[in-house]
Protein backbone atom coordinates (compact mmCIF):
# COMPACT_ATOMS: atom_id res chain seq x y z
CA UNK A 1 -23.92 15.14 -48.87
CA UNK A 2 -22.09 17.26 -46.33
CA UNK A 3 -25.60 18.65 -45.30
CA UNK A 4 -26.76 15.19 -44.68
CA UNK A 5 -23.49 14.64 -42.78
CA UNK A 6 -23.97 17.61 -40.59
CA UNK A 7 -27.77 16.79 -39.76
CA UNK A 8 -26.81 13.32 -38.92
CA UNK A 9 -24.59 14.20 -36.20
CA UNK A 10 -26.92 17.24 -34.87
CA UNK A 11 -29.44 14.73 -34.47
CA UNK A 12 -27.17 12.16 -33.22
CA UNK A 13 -26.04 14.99 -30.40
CA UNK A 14 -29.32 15.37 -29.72
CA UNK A 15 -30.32 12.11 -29.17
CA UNK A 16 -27.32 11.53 -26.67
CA UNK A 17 -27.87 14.91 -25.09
CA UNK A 18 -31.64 14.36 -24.57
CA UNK A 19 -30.47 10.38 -23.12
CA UNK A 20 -28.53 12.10 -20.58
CA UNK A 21 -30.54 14.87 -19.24
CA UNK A 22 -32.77 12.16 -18.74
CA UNK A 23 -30.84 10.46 -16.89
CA UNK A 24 -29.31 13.54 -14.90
CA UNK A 25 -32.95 14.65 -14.07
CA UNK A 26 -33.76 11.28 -12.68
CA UNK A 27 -31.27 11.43 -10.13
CA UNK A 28 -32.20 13.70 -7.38
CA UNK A 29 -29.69 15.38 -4.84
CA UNK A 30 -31.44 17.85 -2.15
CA UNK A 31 -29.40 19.93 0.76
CA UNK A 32 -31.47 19.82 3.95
CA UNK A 33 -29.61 21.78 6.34
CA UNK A 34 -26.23 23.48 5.72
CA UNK A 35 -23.39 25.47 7.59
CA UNK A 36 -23.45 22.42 9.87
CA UNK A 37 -19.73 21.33 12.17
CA UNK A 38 -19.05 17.90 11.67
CA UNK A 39 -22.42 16.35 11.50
CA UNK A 40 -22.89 12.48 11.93
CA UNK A 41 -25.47 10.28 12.40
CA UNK A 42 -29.40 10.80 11.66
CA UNK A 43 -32.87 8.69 13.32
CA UNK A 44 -36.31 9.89 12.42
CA UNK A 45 -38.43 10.59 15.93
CA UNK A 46 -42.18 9.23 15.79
CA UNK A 47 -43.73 12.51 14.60
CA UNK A 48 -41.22 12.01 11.67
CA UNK A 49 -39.57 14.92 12.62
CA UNK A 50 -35.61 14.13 11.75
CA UNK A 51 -33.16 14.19 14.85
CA UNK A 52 -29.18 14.94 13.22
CA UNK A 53 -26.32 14.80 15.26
CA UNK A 54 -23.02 17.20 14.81
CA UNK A 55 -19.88 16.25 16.61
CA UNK A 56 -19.18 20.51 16.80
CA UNK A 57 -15.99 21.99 16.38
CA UNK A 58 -14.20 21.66 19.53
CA UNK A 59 -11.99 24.54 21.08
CA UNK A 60 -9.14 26.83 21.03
CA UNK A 61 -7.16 25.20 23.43
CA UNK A 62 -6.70 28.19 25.59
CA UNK A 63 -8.25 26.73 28.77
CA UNK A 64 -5.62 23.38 28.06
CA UNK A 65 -8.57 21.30 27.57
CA UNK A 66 -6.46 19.20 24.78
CA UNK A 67 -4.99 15.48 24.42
CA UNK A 68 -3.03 14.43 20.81
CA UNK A 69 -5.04 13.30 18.47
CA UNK A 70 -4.21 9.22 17.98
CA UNK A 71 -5.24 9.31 14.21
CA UNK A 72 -4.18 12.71 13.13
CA UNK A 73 -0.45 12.86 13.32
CA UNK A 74 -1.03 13.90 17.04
CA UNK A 75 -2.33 17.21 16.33
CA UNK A 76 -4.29 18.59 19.20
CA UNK A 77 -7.98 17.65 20.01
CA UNK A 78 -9.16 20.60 22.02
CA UNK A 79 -12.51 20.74 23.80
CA UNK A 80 -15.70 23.20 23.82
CA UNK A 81 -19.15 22.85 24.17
CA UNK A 82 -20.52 23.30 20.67
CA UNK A 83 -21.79 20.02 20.32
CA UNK A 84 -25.53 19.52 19.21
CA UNK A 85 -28.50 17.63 17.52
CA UNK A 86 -30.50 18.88 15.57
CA UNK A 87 -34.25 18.33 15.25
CA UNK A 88 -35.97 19.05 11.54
CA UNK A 89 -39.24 19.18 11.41
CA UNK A 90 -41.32 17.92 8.09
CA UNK A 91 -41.79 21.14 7.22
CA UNK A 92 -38.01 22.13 7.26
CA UNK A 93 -38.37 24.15 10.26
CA UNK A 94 -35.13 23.65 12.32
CA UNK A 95 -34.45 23.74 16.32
CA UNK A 96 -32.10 22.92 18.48
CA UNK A 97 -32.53 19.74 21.18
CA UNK A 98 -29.21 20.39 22.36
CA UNK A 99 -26.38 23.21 21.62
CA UNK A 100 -23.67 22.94 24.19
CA UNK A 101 -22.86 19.32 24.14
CA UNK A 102 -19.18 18.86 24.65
CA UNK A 103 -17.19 18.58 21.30
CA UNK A 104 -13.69 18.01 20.94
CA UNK A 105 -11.96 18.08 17.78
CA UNK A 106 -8.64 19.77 15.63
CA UNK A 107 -6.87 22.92 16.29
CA UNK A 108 -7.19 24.96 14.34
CA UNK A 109 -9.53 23.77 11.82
CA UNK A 110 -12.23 21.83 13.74
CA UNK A 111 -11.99 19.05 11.49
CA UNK A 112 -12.70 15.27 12.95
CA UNK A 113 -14.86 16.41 15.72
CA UNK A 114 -15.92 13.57 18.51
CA UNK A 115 -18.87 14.44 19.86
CA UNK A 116 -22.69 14.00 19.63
CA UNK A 117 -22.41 10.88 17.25
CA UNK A 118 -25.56 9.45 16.48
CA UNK A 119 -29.23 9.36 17.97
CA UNK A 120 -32.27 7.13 18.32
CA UNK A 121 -35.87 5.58 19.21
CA UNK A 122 -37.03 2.52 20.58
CA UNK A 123 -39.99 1.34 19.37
CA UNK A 124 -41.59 3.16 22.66
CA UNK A 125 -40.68 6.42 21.41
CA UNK A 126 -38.00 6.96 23.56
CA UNK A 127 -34.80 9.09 23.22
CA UNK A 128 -31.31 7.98 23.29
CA UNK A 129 -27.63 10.15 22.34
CA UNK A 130 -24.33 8.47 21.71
CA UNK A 131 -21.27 10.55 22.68
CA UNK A 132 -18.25 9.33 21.09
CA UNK A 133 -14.59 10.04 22.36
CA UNK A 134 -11.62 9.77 20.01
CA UNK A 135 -8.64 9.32 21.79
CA UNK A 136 -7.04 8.15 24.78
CA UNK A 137 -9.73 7.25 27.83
CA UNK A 138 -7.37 7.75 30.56
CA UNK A 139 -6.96 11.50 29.90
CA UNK A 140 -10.86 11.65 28.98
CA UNK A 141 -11.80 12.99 32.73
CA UNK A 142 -8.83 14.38 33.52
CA UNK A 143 -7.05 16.32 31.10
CA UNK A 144 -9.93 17.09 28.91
CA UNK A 145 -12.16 17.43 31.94
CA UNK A 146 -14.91 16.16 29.70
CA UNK A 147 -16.70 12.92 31.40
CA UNK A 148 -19.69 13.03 29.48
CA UNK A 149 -18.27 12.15 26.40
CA UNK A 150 -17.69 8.27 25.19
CA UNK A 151 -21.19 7.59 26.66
CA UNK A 152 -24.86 5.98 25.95
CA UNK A 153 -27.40 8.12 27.40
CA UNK A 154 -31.38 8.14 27.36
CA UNK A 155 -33.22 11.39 26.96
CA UNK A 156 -35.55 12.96 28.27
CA UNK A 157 -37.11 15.43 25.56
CA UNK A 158 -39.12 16.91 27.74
CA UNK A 159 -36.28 18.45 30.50
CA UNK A 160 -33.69 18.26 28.41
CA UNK A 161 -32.08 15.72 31.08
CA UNK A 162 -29.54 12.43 30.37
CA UNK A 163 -29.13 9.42 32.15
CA UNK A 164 -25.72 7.34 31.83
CA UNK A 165 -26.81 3.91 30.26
CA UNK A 166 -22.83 2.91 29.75
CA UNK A 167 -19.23 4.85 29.67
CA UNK A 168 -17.68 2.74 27.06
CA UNK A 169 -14.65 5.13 27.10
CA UNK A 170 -14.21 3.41 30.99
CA UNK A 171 -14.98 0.12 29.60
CA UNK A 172 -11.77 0.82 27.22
CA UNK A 173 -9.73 1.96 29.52
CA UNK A 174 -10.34 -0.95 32.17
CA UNK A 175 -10.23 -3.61 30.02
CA UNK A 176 -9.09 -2.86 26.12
CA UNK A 177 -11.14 -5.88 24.74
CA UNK A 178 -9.27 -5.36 21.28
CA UNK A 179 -5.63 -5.90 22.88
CA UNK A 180 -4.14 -3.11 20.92
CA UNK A 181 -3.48 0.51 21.79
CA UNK A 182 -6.25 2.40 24.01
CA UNK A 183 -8.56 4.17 21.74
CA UNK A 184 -12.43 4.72 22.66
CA UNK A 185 -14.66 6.46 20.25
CA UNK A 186 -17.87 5.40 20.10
CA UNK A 187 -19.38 6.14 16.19
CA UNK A 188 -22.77 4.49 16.02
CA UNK A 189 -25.78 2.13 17.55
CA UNK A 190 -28.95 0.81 16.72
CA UNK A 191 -31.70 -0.76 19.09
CA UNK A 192 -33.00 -3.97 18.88
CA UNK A 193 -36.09 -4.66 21.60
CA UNK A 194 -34.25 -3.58 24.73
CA UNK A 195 -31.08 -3.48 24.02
CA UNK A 196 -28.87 -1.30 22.20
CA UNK A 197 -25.85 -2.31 19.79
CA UNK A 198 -22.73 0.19 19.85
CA UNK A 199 -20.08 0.20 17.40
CA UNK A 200 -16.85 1.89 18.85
CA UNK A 201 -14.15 2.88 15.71
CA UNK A 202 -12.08 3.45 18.08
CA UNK A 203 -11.86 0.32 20.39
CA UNK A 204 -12.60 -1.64 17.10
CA UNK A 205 -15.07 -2.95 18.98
CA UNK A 206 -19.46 -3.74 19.65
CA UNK A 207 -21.32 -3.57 22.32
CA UNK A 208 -24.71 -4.99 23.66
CA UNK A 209 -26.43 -2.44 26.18
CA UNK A 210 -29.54 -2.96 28.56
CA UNK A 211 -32.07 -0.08 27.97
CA UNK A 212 -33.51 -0.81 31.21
CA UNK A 213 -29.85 0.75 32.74
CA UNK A 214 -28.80 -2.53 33.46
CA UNK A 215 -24.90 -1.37 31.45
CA UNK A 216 -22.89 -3.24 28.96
CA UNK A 217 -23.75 -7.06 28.57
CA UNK A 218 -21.18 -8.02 26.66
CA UNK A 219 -18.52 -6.59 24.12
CA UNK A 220 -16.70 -8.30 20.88
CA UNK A 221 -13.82 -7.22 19.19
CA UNK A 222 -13.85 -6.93 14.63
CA UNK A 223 -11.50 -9.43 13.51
CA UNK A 224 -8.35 -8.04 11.77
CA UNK A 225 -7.56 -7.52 8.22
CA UNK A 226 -4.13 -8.32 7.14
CA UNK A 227 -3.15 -7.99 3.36
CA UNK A 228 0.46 -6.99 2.02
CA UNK A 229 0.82 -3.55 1.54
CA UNK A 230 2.78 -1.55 -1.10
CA UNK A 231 5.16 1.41 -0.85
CA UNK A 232 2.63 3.21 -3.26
CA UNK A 233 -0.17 2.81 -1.25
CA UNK A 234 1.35 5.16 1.90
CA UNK A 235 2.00 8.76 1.30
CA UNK A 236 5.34 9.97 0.80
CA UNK A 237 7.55 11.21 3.75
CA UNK A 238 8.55 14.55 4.22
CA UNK A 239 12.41 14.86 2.69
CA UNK A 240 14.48 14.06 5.25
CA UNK A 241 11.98 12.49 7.18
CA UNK A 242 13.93 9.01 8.06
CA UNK A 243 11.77 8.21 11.31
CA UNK A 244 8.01 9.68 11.05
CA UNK A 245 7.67 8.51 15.04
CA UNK A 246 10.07 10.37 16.53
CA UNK A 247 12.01 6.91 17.99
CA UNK A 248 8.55 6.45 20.10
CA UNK A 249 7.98 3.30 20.77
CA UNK A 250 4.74 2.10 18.92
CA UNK A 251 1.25 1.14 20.31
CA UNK A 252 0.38 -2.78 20.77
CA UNK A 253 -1.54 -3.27 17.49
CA UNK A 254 1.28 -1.55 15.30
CA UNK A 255 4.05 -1.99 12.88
CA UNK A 256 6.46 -0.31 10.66
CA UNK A 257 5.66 -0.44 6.86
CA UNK A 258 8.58 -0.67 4.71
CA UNK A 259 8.93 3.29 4.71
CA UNK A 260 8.51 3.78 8.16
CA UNK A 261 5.36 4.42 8.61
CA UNK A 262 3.14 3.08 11.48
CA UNK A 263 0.76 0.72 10.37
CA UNK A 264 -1.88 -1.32 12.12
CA UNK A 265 -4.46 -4.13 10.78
CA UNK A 266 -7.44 -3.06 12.99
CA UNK A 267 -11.05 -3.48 11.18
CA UNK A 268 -12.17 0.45 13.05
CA UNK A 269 -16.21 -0.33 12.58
CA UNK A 270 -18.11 2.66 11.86
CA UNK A 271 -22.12 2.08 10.92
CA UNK A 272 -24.70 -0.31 12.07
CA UNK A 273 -27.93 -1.24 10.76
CA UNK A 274 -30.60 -3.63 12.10
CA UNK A 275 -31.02 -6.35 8.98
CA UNK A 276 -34.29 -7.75 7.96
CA UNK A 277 -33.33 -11.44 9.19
CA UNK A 278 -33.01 -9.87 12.88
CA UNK A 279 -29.05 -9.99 12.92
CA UNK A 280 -27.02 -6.81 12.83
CA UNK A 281 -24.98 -5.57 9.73
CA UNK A 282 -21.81 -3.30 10.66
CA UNK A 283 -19.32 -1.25 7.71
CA UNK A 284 -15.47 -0.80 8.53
CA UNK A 285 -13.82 1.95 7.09
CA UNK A 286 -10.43 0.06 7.66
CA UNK A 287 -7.12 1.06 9.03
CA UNK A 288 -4.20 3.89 7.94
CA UNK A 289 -3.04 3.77 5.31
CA UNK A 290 -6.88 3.12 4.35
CA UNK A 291 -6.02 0.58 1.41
CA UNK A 292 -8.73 0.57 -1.36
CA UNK A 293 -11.24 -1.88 -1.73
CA UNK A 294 -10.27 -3.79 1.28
CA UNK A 295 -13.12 -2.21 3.78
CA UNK A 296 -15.96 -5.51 4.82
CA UNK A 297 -19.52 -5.47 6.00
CA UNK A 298 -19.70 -7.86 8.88
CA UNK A 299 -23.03 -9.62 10.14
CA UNK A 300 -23.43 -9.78 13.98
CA UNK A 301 -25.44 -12.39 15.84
CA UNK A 302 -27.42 -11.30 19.23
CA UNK A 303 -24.04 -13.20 21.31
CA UNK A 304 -22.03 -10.79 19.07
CA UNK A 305 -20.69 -13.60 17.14
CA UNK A 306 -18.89 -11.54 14.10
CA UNK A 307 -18.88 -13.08 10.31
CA UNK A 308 -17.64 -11.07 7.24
CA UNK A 309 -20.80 -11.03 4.41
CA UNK A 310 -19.00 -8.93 1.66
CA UNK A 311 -15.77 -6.93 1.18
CA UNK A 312 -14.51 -4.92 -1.75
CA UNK A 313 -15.40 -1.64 -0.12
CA UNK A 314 -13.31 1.72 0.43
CA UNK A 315 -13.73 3.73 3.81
CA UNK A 316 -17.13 3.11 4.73
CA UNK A 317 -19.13 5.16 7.05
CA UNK A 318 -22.70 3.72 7.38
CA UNK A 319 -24.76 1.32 6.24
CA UNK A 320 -28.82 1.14 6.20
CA UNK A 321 -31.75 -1.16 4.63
CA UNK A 322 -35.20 -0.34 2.55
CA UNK A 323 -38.04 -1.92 2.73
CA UNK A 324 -37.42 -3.97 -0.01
CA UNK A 325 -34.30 -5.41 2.51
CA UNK A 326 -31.79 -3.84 -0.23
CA UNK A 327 -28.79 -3.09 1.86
CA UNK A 328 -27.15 0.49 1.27
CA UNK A 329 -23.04 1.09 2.00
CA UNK A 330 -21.82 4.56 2.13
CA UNK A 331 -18.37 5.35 1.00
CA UNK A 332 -16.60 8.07 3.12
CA UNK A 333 -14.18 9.02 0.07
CA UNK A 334 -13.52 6.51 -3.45
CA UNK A 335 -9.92 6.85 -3.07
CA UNK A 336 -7.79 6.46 0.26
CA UNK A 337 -8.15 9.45 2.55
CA UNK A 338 -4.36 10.42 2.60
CA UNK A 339 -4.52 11.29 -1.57
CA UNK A 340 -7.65 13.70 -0.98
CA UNK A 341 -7.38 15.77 2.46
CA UNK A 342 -4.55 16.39 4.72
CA UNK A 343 -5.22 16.27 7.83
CA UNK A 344 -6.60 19.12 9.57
CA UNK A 345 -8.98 19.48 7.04
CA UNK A 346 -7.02 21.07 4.11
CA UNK A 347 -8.97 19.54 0.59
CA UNK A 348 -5.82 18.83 -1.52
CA UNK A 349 -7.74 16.44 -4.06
CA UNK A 350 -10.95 14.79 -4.83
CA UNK A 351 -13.41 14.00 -1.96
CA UNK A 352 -16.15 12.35 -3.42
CA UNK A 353 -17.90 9.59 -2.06
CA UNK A 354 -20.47 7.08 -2.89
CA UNK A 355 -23.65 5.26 -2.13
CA UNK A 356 -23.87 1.55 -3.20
CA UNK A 357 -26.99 -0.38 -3.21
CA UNK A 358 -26.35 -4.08 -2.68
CA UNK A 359 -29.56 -5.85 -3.48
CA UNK A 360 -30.93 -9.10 -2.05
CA UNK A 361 -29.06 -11.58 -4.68
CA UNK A 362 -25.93 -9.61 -4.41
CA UNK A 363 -25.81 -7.37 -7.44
CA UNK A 364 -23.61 -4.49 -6.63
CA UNK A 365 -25.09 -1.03 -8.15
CA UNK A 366 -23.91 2.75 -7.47
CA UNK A 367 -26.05 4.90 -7.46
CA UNK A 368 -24.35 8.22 -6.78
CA UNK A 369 -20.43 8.97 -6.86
CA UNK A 370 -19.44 12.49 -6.22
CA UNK A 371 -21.85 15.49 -7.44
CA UNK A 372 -22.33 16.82 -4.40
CA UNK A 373 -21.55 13.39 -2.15
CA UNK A 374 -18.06 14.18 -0.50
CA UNK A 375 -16.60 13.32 2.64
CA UNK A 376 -20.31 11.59 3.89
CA UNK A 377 -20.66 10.07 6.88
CA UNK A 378 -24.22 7.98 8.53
CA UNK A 379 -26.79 6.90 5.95
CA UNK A 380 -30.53 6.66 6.84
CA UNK A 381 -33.97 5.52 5.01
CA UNK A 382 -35.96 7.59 5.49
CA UNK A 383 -39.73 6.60 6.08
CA UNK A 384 -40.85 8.10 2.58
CA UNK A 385 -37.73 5.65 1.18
CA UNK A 386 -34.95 8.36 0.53
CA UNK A 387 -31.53 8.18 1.60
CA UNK A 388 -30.57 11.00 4.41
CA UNK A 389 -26.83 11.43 4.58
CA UNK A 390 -24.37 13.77 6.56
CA UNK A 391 -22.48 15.40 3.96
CA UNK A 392 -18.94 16.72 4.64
CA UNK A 393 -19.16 14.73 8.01
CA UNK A 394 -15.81 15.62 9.21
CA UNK A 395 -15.79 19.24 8.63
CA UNK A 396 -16.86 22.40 10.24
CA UNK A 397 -18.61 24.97 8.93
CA UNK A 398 -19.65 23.42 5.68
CA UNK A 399 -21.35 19.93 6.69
CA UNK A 400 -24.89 19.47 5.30
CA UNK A 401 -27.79 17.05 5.78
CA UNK A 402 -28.37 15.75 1.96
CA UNK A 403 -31.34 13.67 0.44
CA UNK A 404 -31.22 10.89 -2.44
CA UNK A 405 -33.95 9.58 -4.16
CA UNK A 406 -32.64 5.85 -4.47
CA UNK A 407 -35.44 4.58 -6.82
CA UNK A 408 -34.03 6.77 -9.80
CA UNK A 409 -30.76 7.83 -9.02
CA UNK A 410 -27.84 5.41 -10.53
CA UNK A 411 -24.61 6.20 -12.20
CA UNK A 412 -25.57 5.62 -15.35
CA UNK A 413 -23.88 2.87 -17.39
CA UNK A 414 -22.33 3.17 -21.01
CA UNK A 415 -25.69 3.03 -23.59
CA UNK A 416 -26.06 3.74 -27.13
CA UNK A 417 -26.81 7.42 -26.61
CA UNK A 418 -23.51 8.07 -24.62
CA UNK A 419 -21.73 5.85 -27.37
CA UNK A 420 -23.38 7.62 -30.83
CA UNK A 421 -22.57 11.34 -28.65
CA UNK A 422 -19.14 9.82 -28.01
CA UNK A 423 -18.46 9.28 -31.81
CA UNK A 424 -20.65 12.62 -32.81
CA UNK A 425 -18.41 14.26 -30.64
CA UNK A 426 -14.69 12.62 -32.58
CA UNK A 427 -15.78 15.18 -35.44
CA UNK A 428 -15.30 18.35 -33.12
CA UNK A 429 -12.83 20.44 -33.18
CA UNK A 430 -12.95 21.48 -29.26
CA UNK A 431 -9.59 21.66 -27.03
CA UNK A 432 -9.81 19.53 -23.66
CA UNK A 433 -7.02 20.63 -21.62
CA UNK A 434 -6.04 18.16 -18.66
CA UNK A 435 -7.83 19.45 -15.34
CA UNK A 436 -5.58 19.58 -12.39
CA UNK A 437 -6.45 17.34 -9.79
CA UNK A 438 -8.31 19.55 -7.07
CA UNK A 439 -11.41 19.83 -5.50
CA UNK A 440 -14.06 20.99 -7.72
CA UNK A 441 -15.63 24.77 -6.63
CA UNK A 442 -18.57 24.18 -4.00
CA UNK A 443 -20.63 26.49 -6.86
CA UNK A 444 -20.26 23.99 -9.33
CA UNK A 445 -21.37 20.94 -7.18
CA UNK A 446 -24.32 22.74 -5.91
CA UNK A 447 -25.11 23.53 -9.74
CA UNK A 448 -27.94 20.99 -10.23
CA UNK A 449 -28.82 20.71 -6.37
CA UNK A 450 -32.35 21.97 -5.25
CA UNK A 451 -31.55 23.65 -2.11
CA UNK A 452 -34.63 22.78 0.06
């Protein structure tokens, strides 16, 4: 009887075990490129060669090439030209277009670079770089001394030579179309015939761009979000702290939360894909304190007439469509980006993201949280229909180029197996002491990743 007992739940174990692996070995995560300093966006070039942007890592500060840093508690952005893209060829081989773009981003950590932000083709086969900005436009050519940045720019991949299509950073400073506080930073664009589509997070704001150099057309501003916050959904102040500002006088856009903090209902648009109806889908990743499930994918006419399509997101960085017209929404991180990563880039929690197919009817499915996903930022299909994602997107050093197979990867759902291991597994004797809440060893989420 107690043989019978025993054999029962081996093969019940086995069963389960064999049901994941499955599973596990369905879902395929591959690193690309790695060692990478805050890269961005990604386009495939007609020889299907893949072009990936990285923002850099900024400077040192020494040469006082630095202005405060609007979103990061004010700590310095500092300039240096580190900024690149990328090209990788199908075979893997890797060279650089450019190398000494200028980059501007945290002292000393390099985290939340602006810089090279995202790169494309027209259906000609031409070249185009967005530069985004970051901060205040005003000191952009003057105390950064960095004019090519917060620009549109077509390529020529032959010299190596760009021509100024639009200086959105300008365009922010002339005429702040959002009405808040001036913030330019330029984060992502698509092309539709001949005319490009900019997002700036920054300026919470689009833009429609002639190719043919005729400059911005027109510009729309992301409707606000505004939802009652909770004191648990800010992070707590500093004993002693009683005024986090300093008595400074906030920015048009802004208000004190009921601790103090600053807070402000701006939408801050970060992705843009071209949908298959001919309109233009755009993610938000949503204002501090970054409240969970509150970020919207908006659909934007050719006037840039803005409608919200779905909502229920967290912090999302980039959206993209198959061929099947599934739409894909990345997640930046699960939870709110305060409870995972201080800023300046020091990993206090969990910084898993996630990818979440939405299909034509609506059905919501994930299929990949965490294992490798953390911190992503710009989502592409690719033309062999995987997902290429920037990985660790707003640090330096460690950002990676990552590949999902989205016609087999899914979190997998509660099934029998997972149920008969769950109740296999009551009759164990094994001690599961609580894991502290930290970011799991880069060793252990590379475990099951082919590096390519």
């Amino acid at each position: 009887m107690k043989l019978k007992s025993f054999a029962l739940k081996l093969l019940t174990v086995s069963i389960a075990t064999v049901a994941l692996n499955q599973a596990a070995e369905a879902a395929s995560l591959s690193v690309l490129a790695d060692g990478l300093n805050n890269p961005r966006n990604t386009a495939f070039g007609p020889d299907g060669s893949l072009y990936v942007t990285t923002s850099g890592k900024g400077g040192d500060g020494n040469d006082g090439r630095c202005i405060p840093s609007p979103s990061a508690q004010y700590i310095p952005l500092c300039a240096g030209p580190n900024g690149s893209v990328i090209k990788i060829a199908k075979d893997g081989t890797k060279t650089d277009v450019f190398s000494t773009l200028t980059s501007i981003a945290l002292v000393p950590s390099g985290e939340q670079a602006a810089g090279p932000a995202d790169f494309k083709f027209d259906s000609k086969g031409n070249a185009y770089l967005l530069t985004g900005y970051a901060g205040d436009p005003t000191k952009r050519d003057t105390v950064l001394k960095s004019p090519d940045l917060g620009k549109l720019y077509k390529v020529d991949l032959g010299t190596g030579s760009l021509t100024a299509l639009a200086d959105f950073a300008q365009y922010e400073a002339l005429n702040n179309p959002d009405g808040t506080d001036l913030i330019s930073n330029p984060y992502a664009f698509t092309i539709k015939g001949d005319n490009a589509y900019v997002v700036d997070g920054g300026g919470n704001t689009i833009y429609s761009v002639g190719l043919d150099g005729t400059g911005i057309k027109n510009v729309a501003a992301f409707p606000q979000k505004r939802i009652q916050l909770t004191v648990d959904q800010f992070p707590t102040l500093p004993e002693g702290t009683v005024d986090p500002t300093g008595g400074a006088p906030l920015p048009p856009g802004y208000t004190k939360a009921v601790n103090g903090l600053p807070v402000s209902n701006q939408s801050v648009p970060t992705g843009i894909a071209l949908a298959p109806d001919g309109s233009l889908t755009v993610s938000e990743y949503s204002y501090f304190p970054y409240p969970e499930k509150e970020a919207r994918i908006f659909s934007v006419g050719d006037d840039l007439s803005i409608k919200t399509i779905l909502d229920g997101f967290t912090q999302l960085t980039g959206v993209a469509y198959d061929a099947d017209g599934s739409l894909y929404a990345l997640q930046h991180i699960n939870n709110s980006e305060w409870k995972e990563i201080q800023q300046g880039g020091v990993i206090t929690g969990d910084i898993s993201g996630s990818v979440i197919k939405i299909a034509k009817d609506g059905t919501r499915t994930t299929i990949w949280s965490g294992n490798g996903l953390e911190a992503a930022s710009g989502i592409t299909v690719g033309p062999d229909g995987n997902l290429y994602i920037s990985n660790r997107a707003r640090l330096a050093g460690t950002g990676q180029i990552i590949k999902i197979d989205p016609r087999s990867a899914r979190v997998p759902e509660p099934s029998a197996g997972a149920g008969l291991f769950a109740v296999a597994a009551l009759g164990a004797t094994v001690a599961m002491g609580k894991r502290k809440r930290q970011q799991k060893p880069r060793e252990e989420l590379l475990a099951k990743v082919e590096i390519l």
